[in-house]
C-alpha atoms as a PDB file:
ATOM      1  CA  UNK A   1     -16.726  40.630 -16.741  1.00  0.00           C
ATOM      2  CA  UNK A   2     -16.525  37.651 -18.502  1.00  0.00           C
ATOM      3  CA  UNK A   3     -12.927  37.655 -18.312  1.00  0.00           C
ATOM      4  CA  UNK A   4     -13.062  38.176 -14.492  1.00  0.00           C
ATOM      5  CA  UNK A   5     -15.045  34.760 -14.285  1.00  0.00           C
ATOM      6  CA  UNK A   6     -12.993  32.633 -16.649  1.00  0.00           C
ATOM      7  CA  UNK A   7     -10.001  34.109 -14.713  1.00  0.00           C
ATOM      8  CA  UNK A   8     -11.548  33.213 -11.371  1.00  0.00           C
ATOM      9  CA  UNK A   9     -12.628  29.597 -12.802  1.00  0.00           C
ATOM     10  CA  UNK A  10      -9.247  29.404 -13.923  1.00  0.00           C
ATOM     11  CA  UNK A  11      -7.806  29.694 -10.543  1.00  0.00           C
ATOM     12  CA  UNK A  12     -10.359  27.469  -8.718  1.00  0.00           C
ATOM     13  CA  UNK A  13      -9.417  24.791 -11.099  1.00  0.00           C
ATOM     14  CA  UNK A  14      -5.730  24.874 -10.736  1.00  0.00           C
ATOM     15  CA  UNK A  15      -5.501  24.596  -7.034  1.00  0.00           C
ATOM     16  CA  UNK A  16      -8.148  21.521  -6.840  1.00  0.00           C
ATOM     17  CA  UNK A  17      -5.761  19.887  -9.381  1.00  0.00           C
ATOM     18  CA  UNK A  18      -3.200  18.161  -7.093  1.00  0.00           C
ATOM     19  CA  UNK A  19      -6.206  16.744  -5.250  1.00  0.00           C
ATOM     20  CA  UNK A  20      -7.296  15.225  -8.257  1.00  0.00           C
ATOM     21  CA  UNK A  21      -3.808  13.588  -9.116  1.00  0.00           C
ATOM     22  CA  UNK A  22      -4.905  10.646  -6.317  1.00  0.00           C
ATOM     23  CA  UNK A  23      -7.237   8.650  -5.284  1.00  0.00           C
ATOM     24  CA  UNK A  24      -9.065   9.794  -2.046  1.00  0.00           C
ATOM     25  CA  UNK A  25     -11.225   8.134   0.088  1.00  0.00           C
ATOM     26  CA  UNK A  26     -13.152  10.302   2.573  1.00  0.00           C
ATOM     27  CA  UNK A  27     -13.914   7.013   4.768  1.00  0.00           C
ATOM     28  CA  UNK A  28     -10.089   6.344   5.103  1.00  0.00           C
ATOM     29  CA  UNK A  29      -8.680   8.080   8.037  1.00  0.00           C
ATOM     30  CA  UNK A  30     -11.889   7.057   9.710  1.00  0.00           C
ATOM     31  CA  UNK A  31     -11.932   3.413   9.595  1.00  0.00           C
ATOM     32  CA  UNK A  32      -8.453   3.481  10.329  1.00  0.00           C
ATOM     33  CA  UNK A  33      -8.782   5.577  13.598  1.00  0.00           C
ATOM     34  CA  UNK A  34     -11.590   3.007  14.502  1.00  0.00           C
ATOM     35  CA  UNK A  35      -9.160   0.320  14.236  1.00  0.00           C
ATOM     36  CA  UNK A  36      -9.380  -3.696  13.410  1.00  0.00           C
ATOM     37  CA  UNK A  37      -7.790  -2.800   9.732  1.00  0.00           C
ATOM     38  CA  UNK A  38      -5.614  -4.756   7.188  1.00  0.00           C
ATOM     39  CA  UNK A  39      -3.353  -2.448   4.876  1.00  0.00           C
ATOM     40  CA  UNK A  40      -2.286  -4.222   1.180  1.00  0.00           C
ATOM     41  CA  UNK A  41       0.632  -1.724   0.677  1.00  0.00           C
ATOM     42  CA  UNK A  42       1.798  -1.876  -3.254  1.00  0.00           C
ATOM     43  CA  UNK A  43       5.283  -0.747  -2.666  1.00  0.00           C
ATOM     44  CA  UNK A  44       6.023   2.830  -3.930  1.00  0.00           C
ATOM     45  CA  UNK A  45       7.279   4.328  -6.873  1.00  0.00           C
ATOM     46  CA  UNK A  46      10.617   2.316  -8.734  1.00  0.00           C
ATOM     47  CA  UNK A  47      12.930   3.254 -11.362  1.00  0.00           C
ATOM     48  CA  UNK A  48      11.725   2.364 -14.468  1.00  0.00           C
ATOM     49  CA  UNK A  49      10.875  -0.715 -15.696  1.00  0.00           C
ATOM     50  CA  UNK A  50       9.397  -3.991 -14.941  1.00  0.00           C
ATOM     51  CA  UNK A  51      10.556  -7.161 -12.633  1.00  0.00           C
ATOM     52  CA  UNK A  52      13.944  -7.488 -11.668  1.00  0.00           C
ATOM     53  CA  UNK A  53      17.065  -7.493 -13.652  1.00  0.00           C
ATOM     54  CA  UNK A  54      18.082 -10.797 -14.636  1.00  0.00           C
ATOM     55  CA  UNK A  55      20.352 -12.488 -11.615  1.00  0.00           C
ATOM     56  CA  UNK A  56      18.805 -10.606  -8.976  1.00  0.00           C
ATOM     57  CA  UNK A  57      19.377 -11.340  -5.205  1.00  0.00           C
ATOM     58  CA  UNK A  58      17.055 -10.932  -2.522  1.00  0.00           C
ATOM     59  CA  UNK A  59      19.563 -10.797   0.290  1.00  0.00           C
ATOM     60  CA  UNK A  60      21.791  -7.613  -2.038  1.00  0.00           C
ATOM     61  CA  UNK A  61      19.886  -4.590  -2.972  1.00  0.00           C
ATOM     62  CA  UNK A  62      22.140  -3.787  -5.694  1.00  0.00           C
ATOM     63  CA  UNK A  63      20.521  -6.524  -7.725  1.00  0.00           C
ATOM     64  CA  UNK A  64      17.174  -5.293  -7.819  1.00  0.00           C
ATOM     65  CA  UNK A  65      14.842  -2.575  -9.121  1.00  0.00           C
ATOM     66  CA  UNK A  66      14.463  -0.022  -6.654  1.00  0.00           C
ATOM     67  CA  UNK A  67      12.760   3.051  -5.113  1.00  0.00           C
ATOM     68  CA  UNK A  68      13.062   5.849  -7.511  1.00  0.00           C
ATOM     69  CA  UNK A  69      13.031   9.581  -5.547  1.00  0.00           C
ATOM     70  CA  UNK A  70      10.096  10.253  -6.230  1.00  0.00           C
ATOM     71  CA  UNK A  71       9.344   6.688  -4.692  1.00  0.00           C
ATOM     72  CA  UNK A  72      11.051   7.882  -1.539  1.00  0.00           C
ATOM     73  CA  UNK A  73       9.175  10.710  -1.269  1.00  0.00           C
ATOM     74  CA  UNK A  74       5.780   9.006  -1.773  1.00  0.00           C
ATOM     75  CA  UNK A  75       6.784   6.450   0.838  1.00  0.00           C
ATOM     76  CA  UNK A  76       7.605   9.915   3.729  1.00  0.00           C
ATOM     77  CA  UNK A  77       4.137  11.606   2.600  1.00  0.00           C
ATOM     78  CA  UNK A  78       2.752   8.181   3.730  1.00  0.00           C
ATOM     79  CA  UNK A  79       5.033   8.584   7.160  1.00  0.00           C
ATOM     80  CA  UNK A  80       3.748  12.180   7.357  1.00  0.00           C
ATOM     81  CA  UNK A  81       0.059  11.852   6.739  1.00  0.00           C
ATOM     82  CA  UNK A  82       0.076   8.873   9.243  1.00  0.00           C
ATOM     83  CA  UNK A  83       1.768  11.018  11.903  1.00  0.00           C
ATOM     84  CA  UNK A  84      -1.230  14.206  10.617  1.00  0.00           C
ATOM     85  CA  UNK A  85      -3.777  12.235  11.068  1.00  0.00           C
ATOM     86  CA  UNK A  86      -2.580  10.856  14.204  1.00  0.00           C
ATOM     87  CA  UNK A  87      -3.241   7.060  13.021  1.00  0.00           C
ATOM     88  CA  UNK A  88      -1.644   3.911  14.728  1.00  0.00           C
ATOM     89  CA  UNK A  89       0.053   1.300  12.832  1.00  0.00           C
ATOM     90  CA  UNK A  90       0.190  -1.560  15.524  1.00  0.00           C
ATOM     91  CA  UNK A  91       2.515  -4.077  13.072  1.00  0.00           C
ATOM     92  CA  UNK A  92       3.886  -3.932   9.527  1.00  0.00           C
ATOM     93  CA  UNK A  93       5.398  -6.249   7.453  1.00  0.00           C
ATOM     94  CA  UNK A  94       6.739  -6.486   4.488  1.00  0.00           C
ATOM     95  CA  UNK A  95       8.026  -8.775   1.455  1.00  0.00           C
ATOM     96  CA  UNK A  96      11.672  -9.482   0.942  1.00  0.00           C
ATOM     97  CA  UNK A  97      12.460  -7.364  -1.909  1.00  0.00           C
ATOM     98  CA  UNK A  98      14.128  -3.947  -1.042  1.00  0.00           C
ATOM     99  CA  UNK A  99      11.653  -1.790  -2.435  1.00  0.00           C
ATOM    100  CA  UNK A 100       9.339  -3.034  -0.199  1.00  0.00           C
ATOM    101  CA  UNK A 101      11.337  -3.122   3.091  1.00  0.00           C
ATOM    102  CA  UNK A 102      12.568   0.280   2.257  1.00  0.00           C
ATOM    103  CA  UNK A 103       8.313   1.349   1.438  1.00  0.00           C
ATOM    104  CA  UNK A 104       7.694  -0.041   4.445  1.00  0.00           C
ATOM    105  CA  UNK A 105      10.540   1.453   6.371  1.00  0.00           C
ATOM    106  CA  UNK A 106       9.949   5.326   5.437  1.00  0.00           C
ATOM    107  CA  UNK A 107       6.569   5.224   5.586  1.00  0.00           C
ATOM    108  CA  UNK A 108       5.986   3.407   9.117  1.00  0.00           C
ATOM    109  CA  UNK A 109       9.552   3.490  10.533  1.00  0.00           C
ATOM    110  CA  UNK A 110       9.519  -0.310  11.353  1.00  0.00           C
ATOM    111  CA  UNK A 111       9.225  -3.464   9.610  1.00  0.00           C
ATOM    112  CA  UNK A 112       9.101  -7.096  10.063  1.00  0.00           C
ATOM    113  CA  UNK A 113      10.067  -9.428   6.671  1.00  0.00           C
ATOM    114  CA  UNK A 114       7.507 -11.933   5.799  1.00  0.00           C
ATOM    115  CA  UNK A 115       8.072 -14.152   3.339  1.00  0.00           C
ATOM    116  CA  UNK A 116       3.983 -14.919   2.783  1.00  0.00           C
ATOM    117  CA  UNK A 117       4.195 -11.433   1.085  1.00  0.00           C
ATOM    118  CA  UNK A 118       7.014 -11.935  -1.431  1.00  0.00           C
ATOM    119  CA  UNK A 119       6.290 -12.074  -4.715  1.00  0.00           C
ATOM    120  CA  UNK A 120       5.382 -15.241  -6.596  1.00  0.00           C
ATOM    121  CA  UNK A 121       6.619 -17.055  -9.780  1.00  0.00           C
ATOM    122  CA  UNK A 122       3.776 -20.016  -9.897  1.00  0.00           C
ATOM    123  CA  UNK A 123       0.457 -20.745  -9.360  1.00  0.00           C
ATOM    124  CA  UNK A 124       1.384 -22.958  -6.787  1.00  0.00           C
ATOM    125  CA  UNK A 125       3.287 -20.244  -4.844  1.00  0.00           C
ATOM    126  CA  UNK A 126       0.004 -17.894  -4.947  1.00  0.00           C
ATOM    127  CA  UNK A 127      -2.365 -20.029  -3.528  1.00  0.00           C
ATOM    128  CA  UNK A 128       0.283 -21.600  -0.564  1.00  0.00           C
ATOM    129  CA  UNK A 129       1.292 -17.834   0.048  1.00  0.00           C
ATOM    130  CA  UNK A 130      -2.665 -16.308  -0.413  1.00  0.00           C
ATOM    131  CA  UNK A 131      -3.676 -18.619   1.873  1.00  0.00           C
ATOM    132  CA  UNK A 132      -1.310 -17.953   4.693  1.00  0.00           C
ATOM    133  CA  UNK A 133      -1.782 -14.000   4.530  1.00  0.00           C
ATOM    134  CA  UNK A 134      -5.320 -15.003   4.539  1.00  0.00           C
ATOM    135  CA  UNK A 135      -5.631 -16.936   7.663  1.00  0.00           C
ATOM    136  CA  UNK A 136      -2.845 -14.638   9.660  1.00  0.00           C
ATOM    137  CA  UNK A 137      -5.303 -11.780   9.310  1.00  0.00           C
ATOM    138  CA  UNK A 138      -8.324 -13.346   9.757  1.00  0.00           C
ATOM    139  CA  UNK A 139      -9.658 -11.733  13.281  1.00  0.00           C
ATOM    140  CA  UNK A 140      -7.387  -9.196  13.430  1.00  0.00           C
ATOM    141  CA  UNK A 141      -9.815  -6.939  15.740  1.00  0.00           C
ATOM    142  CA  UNK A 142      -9.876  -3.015  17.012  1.00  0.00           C
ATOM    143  CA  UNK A 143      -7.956  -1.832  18.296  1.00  0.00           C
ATOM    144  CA  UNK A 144      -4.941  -2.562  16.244  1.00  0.00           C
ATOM    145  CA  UNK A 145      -4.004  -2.010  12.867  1.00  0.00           C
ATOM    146  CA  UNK A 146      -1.919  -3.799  10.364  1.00  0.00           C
ATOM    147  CA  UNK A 147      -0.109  -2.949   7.335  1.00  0.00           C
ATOM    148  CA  UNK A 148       1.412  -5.174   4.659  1.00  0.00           C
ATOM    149  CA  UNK A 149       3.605  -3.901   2.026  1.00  0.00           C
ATOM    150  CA  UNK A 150       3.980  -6.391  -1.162  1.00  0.00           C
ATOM    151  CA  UNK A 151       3.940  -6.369  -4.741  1.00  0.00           C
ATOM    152  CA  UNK A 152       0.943  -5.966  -6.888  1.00  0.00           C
ATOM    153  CA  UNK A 153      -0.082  -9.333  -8.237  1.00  0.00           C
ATOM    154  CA  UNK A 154       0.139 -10.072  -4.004  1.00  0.00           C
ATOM    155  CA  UNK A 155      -2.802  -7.400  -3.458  1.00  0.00           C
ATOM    156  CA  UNK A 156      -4.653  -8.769  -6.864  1.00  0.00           C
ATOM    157  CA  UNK A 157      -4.315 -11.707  -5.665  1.00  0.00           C
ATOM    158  CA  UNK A 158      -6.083 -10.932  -2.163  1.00  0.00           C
ATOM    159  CA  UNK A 159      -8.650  -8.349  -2.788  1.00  0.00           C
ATOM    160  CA  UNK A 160      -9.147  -8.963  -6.918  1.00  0.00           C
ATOM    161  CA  UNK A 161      -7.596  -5.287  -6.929  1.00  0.00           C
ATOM    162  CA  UNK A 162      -4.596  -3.952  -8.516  1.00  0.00           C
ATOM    163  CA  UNK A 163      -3.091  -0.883  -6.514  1.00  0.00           C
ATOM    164  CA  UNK A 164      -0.773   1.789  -8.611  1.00  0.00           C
ATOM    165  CA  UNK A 165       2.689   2.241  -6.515  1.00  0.00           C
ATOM    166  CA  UNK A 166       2.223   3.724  -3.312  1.00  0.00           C
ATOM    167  CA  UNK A 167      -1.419   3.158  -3.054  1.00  0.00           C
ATOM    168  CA  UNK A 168      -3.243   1.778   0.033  1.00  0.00           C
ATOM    169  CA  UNK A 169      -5.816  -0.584   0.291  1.00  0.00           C
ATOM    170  CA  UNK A 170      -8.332  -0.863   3.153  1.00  0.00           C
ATOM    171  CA  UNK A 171      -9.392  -4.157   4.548  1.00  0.00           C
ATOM    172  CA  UNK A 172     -11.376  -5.571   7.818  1.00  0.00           C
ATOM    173  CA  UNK A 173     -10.821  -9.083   7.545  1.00  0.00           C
ATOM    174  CA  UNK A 174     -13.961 -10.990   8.753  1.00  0.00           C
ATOM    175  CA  UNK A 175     -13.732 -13.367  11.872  1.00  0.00           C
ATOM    176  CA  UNK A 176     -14.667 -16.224  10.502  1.00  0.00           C
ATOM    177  CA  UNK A 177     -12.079 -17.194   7.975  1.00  0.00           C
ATOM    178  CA  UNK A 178     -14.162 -18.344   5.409  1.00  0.00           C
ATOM    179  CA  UNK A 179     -13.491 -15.406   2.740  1.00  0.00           C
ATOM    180  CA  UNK A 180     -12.193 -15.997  -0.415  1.00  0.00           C
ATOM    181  CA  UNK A 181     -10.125 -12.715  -0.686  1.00  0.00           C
ATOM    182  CA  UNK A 182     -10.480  -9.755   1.521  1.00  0.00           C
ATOM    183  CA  UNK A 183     -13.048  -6.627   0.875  1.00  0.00           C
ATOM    184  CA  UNK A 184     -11.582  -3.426   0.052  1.00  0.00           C
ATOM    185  CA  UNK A 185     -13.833  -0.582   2.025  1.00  0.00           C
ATOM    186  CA  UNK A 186     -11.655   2.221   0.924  1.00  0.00           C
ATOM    187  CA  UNK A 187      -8.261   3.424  -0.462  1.00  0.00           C
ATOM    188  CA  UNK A 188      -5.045   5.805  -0.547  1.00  0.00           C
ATOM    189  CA  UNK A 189      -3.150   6.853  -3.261  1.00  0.00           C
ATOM    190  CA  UNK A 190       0.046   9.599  -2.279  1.00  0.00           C
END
């Protein structure tokens, strides 16, 4: 008998593991099916390591640290839960660097480059290019819904949050401009 219950335990606990391997938020699909939402997109998974190699390019692909396959396949879950859960993405945008045009480009099937999102080297460059993401969104009203697909120390920068690849964070920008950073009210990992 009691091998009957640890077997049954067993079982339970293996097939609840790959919903434990991300972050879920129950409130997600909801908000976003309500509209008047702000994605911050960390791009997904890269090939390993950190930055880009010395010399890099923006404008040549070849130059820079990319999507790994497992990246790529993060980035179509994203496309297919989107399309599941019947959710409209009204506008997406993205930073320069390939990783995240190519995030942006599986997972949504559009993109528009914005150069607000790139990633930045000073202090500066964070506040000038904060600031303008800032003020774009502020208003942005139901029914639409944005996404923006950056870099990490963008997102941190914007919601005091750091994403892991691939993750989404949830924002409703107030109407008023005045906030500092924008509230996360939930998040996606895939």
């Amino acid at each position: 008998m009691q091998r009957r219950h640890f077997t049954q335990a067993t079982a339970l606990a293996l097939t609840t593991l790959p919903t434990l391997a991300f972050t879920q938020d129950a409130g997600f699909w909801t908000l976003l099916r309500e509209g008047g939402c702000v994605l911050l997109m960390r791009h997904a998974q890269t090939e390993p390591g950190a930055g880009d190699p010395p010399g890099f390019t923006l404008g040549d692909c070849r130059t820079q640290r990319m999507l790994s396959d497992t990246g790529r396949k993060q980035a179509n879950k994203m496309h297919e839960a989107f399309l599941r859960e019947r959710v409209k993405i009204n506008e997406v945008r993205s930073s320069a660097w390939c990783r995240c045009v190519d995030t942006a480009m599986l997972a949504f099937k559009k993109n528009t480059v914005w150069a607000p999102l790139n990633a930045f080297f000073s202090p500066d460059e964070r506040e000038e290019q904060t600031r303008e993401v800032l003020d774009a969104v502020q208003g942005w009203s139901a029914p639409r819904n944005l996404a923006l697909v950056t870099h990490h120390i963008n997102v941190a920068a914007l919601t005091g949050q750091t994403p892991a690849m691939g993750e989404i964070l949830l924002t409703r920008p107030g109407k008023d401009g005045s906030g500092a950073q924008l509230r996360v009210v939930a998040r996606q990992a895939f």
